[in-house]
Every structure is written in C-alpha cells, then in structure tokens.
N, C-alpha and C. Protein backbone atom coordinates (compact mmCIF):
# COMPACT_ATOMS: atom_id res chain seq x y z
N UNK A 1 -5.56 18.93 -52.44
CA UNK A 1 -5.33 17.53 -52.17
C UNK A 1 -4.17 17.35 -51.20
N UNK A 2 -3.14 18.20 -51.40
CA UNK A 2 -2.00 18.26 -50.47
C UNK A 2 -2.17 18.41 -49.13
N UNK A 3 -2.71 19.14 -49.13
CA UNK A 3 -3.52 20.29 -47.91
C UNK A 3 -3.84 18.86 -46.79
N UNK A 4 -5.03 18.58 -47.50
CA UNK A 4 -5.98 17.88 -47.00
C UNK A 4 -5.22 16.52 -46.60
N UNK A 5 -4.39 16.00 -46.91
CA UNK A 5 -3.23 15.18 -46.96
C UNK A 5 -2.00 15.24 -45.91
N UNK A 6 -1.78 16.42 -45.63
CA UNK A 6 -1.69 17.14 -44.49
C UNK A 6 -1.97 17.28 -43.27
N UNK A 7 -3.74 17.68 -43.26
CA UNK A 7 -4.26 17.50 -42.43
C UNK A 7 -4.22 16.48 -41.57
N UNK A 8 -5.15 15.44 -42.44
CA UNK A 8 -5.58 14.30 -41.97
C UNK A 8 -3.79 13.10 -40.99
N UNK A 9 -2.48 13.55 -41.83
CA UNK A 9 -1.34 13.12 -41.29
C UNK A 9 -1.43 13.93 -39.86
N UNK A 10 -1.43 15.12 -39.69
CA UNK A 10 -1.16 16.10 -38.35
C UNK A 10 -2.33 14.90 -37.47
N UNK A 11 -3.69 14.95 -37.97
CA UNK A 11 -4.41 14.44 -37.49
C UNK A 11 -4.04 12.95 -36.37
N UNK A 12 -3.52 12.07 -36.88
CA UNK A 12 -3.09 11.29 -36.80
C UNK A 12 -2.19 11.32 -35.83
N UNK A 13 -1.17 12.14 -36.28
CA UNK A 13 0.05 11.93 -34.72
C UNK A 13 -0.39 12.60 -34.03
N UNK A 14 -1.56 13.27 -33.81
CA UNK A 14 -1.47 14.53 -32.72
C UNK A 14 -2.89 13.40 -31.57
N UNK A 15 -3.07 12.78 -32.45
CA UNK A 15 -4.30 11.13 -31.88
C UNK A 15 -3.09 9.98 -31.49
N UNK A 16 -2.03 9.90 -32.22
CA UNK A 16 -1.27 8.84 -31.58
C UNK A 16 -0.29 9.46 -30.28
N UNK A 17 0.12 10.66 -30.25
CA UNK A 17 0.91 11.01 -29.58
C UNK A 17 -0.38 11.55 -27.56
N UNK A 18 -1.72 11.31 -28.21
CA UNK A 18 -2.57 11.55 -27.20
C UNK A 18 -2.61 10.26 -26.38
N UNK A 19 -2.89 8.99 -27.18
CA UNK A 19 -3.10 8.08 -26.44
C UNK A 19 -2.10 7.52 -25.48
N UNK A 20 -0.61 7.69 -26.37
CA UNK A 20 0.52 7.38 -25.77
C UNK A 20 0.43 8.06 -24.72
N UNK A 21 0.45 9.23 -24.15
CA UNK A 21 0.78 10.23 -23.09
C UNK A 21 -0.26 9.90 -22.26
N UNK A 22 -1.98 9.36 -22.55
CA UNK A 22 -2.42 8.99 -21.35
C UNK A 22 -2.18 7.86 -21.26
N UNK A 23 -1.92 6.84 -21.90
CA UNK A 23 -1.15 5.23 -20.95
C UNK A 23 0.06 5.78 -20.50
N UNK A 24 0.65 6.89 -20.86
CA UNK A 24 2.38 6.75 -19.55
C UNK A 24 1.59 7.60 -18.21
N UNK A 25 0.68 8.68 -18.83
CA UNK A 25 -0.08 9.25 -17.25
C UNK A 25 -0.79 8.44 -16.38
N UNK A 26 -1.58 7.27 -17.02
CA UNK A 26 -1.87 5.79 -15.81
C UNK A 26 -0.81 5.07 -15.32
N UNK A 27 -0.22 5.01 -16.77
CA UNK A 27 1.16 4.13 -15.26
C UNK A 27 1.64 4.86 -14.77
N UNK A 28 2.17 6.37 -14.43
CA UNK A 28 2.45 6.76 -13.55
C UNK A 28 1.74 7.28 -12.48
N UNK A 29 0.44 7.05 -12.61
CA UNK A 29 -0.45 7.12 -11.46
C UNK A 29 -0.14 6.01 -10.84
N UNK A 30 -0.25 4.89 -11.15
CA UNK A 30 -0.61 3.52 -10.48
C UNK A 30 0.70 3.25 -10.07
N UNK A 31 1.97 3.54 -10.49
CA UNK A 31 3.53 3.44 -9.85
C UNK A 31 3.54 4.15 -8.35
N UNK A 32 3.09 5.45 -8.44
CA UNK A 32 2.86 5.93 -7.56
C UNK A 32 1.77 6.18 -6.64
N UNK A 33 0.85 5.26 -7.08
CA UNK A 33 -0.21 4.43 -5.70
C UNK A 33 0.73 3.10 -5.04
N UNK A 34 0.85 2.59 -6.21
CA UNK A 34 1.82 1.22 -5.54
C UNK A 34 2.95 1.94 -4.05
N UNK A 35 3.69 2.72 -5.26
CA UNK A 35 4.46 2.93 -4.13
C UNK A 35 4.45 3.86 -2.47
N UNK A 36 3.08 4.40 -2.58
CA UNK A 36 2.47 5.30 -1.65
C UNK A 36 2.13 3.78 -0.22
N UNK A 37 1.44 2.57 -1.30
CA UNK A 37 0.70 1.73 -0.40
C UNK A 37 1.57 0.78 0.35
N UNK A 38 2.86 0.96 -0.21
CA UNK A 38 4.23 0.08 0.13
C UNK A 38 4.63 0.79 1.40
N UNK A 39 4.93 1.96 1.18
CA UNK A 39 5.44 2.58 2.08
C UNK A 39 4.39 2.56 3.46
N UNK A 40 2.95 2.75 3.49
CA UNK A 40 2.29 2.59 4.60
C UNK A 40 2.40 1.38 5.01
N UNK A 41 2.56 0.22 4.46
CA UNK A 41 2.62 -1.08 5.10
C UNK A 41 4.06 -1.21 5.60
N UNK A 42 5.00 -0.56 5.24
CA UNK A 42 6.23 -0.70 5.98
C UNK A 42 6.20 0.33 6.93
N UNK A 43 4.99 1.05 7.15
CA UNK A 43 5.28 2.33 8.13
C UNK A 43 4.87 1.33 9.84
N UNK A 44 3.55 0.96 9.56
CA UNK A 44 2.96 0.17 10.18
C UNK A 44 3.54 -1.01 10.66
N UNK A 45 4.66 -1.78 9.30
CA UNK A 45 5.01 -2.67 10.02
C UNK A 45 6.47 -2.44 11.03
N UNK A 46 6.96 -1.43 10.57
CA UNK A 46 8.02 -1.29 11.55
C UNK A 46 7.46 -0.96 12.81
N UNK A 47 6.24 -0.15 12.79
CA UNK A 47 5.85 0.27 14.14
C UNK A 47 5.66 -0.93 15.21
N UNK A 48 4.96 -1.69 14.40
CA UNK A 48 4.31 -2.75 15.22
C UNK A 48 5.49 -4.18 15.84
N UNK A 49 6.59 -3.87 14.68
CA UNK A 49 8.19 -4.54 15.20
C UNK A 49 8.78 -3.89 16.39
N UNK A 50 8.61 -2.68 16.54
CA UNK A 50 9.38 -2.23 17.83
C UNK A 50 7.78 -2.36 19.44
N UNK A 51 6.76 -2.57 18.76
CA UNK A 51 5.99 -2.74 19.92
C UNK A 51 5.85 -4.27 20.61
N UNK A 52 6.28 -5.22 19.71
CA UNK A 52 6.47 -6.06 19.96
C UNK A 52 7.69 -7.08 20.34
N UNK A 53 8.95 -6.17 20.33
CA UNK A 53 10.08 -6.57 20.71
C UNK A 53 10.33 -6.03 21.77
N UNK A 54 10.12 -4.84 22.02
CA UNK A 54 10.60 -3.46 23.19
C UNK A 54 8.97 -3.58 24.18
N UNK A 55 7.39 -4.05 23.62
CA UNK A 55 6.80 -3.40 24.67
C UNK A 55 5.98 -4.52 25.38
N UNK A 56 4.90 -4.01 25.74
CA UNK A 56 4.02 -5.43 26.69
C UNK A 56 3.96 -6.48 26.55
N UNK A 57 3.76 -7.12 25.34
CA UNK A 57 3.43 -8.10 24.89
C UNK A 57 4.33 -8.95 24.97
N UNK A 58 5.76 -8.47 24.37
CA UNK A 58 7.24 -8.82 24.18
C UNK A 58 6.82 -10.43 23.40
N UNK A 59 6.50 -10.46 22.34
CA UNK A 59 6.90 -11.70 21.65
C UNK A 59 8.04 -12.66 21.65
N UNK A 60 7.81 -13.91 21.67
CA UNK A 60 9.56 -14.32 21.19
C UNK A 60 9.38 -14.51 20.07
N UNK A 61 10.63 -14.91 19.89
CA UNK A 61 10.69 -14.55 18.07
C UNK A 61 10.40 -16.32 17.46
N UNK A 62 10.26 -17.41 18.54
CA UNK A 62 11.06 -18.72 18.42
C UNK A 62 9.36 -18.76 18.23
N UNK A 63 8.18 -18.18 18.69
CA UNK A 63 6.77 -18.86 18.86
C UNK A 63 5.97 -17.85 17.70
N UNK A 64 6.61 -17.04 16.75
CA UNK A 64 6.11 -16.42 15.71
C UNK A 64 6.50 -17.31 14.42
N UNK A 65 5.26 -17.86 13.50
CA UNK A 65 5.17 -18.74 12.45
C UNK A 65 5.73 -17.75 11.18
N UNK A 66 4.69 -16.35 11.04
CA UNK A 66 4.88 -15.55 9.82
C UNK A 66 4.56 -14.14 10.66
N UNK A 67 4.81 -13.06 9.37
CA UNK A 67 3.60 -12.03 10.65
C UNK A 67 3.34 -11.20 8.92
N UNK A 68 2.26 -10.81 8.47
CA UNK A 68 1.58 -10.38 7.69
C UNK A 68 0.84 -8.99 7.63
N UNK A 69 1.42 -8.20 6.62
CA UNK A 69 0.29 -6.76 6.61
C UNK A 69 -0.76 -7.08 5.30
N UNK A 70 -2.16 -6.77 6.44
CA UNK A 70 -3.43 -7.02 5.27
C UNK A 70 -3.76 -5.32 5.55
N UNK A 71 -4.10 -5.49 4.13
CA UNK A 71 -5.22 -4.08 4.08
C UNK A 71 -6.93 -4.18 3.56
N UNK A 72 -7.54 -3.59 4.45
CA UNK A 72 -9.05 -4.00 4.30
C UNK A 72 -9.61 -3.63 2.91
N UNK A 73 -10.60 -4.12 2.82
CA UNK A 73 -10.98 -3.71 1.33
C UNK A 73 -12.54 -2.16 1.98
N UNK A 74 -12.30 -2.24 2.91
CA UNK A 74 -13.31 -0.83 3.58
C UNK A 74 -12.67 -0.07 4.70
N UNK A 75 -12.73 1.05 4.85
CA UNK A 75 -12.13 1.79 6.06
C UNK A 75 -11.31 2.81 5.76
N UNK A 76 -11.23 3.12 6.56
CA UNK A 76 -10.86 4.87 6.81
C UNK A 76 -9.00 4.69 6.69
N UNK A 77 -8.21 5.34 5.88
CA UNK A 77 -6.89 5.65 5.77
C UNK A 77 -6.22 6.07 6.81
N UNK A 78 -5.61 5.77 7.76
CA UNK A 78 -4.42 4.77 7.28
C UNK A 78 -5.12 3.55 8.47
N UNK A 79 -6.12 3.70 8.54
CA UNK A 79 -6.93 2.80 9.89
C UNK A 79 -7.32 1.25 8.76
N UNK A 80 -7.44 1.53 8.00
CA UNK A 80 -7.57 0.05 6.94
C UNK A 80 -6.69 -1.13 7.18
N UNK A 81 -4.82 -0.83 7.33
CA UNK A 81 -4.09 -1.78 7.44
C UNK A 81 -4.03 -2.18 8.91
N UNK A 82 -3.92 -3.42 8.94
CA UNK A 82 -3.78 -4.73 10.06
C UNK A 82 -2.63 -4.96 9.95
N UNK A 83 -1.18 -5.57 10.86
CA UNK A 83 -0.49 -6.86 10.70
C UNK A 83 -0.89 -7.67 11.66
N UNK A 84 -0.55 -8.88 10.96
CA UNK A 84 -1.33 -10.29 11.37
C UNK A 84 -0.04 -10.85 12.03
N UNK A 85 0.16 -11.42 13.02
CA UNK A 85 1.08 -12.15 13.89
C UNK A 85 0.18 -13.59 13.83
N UNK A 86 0.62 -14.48 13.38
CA UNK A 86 0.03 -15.86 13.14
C UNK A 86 1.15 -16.82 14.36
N UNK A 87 1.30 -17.01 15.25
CA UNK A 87 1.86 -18.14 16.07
C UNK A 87 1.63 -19.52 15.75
N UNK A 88 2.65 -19.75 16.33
CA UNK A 88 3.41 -21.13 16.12
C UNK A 88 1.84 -22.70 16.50
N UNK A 89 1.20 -21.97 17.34
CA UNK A 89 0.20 -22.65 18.46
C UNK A 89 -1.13 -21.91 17.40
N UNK A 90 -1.12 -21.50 16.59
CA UNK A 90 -1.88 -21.37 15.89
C UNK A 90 -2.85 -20.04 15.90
N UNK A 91 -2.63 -19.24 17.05
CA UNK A 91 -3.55 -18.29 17.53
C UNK A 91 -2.73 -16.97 16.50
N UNK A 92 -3.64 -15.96 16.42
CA UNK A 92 -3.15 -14.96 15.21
C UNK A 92 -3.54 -13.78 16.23
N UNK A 93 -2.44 -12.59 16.39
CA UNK A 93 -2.64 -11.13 17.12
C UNK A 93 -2.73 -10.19 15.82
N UNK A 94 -3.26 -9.33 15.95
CA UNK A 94 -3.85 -8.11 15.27
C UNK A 94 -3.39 -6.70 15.47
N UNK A 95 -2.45 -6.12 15.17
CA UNK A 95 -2.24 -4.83 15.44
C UNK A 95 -2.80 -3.67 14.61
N UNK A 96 -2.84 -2.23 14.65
CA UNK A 96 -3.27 -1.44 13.79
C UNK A 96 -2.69 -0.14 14.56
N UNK A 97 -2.94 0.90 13.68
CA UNK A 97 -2.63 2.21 14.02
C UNK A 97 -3.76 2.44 15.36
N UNK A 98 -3.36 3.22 16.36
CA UNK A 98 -4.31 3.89 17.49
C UNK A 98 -5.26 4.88 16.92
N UNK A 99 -4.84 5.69 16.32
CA UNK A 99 -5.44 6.78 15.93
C UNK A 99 -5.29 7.12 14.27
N UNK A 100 -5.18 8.31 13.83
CA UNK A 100 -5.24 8.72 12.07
C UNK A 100 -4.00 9.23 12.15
N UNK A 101 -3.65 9.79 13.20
CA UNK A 101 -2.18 10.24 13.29
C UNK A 101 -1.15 9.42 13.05
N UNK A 102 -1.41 8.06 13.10
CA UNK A 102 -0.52 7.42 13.34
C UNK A 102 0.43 7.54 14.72
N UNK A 103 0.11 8.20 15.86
CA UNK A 103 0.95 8.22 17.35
C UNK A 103 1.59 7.10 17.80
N UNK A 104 0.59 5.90 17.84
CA UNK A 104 1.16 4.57 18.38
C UNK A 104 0.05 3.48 17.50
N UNK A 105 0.78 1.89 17.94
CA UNK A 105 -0.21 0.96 17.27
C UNK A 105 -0.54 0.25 18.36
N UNK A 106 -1.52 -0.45 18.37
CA UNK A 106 -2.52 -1.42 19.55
C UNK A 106 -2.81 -2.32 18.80
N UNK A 107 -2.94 -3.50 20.08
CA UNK A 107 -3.13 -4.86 19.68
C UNK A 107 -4.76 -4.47 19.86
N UNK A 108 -5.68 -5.13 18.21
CA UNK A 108 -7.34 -5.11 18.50
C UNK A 108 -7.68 -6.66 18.40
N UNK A 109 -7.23 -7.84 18.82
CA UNK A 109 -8.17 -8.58 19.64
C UNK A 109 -7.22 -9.65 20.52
C-alpha cells in the first residue's frame, strides 16, 4: 500500500514538473522569435534611415507624416519586411531589402 502510494506521488511530480518545463520551453521559444523579429525590423529600418537621409531620394524630414515597418504575412526571409514612408501629401514610398543578403535596400514602387 505504501509502495503503491509512492508510486502514484513520484507519478505526479514527475507529470507536474513535465508540463511546467514545456510552458517555460514555449515561452522561451516565442521570447526569442519576438526578439529575432525586432531586431530584423530595426535592421531594415536603420538601413532604410541612412538611404533616405544620405541618398537619392533625400527626404525632408518636415514632408514625412509617420514611416512604418510591415511584415508580410507570405514571402521569403528577410525579403517579407517593407518600411512604409506615408507623406504629409498623402502618397506612401516602400522600401525593402535588394537582395537575401541584405547588401542594400530599394525603393519598390
């Protein structure tokens, strides 16, 4: 009776101490997607800050409303994220990575 009393206790924590360890192994998956997907949108958006202060386009800063990183819900990594330049006059520019390398970003429309 002891025994068995025993058992069925081991039983128990060795089932509570399972479930616990996979909810801390999802959240630390998903901490570290979050923070993987943070970091590409700040990779992108700094890129696309120095192409637009320093290069062709040369924005002013007085005719930019917001400027926005979307990420697609289809597409190829790291080619998925956009930032959105929304102007003052209402018209919205589009930047993205050139390539998978990430080398440079281009305005696509």
């Amino acid at each position: 009776m002891k025994k068995e009393r025993n058992y069925k206790t081991t039983i128990m924590i060795l089932s509570v101490l399972l479930i616990f360890m996979s909810g801390f192994s999802g959240f630390q998956f998903f901490q570290k997607y979050s923070k993987e997907e943070i970091e590409n949108r700040e990779e992108l958006l700094t890129a696309v800050m120095w192409e637009i202060t320093s290069g062709e386009d040369n924005i002013s800063r007085e005719d930019i409303e917001d400027i926005t990183v979307l990420k697609a819900k289809a597409g190829v990594y790291p080619l998925n994220y956009d930032v959105a330049i929304n102007m003052k006059n209402g018209d919205q520019i589009l930047y993205s990575w050139k390539d998978e390398n990430k080398s440079d970003v281009q305005r696509t429309n």
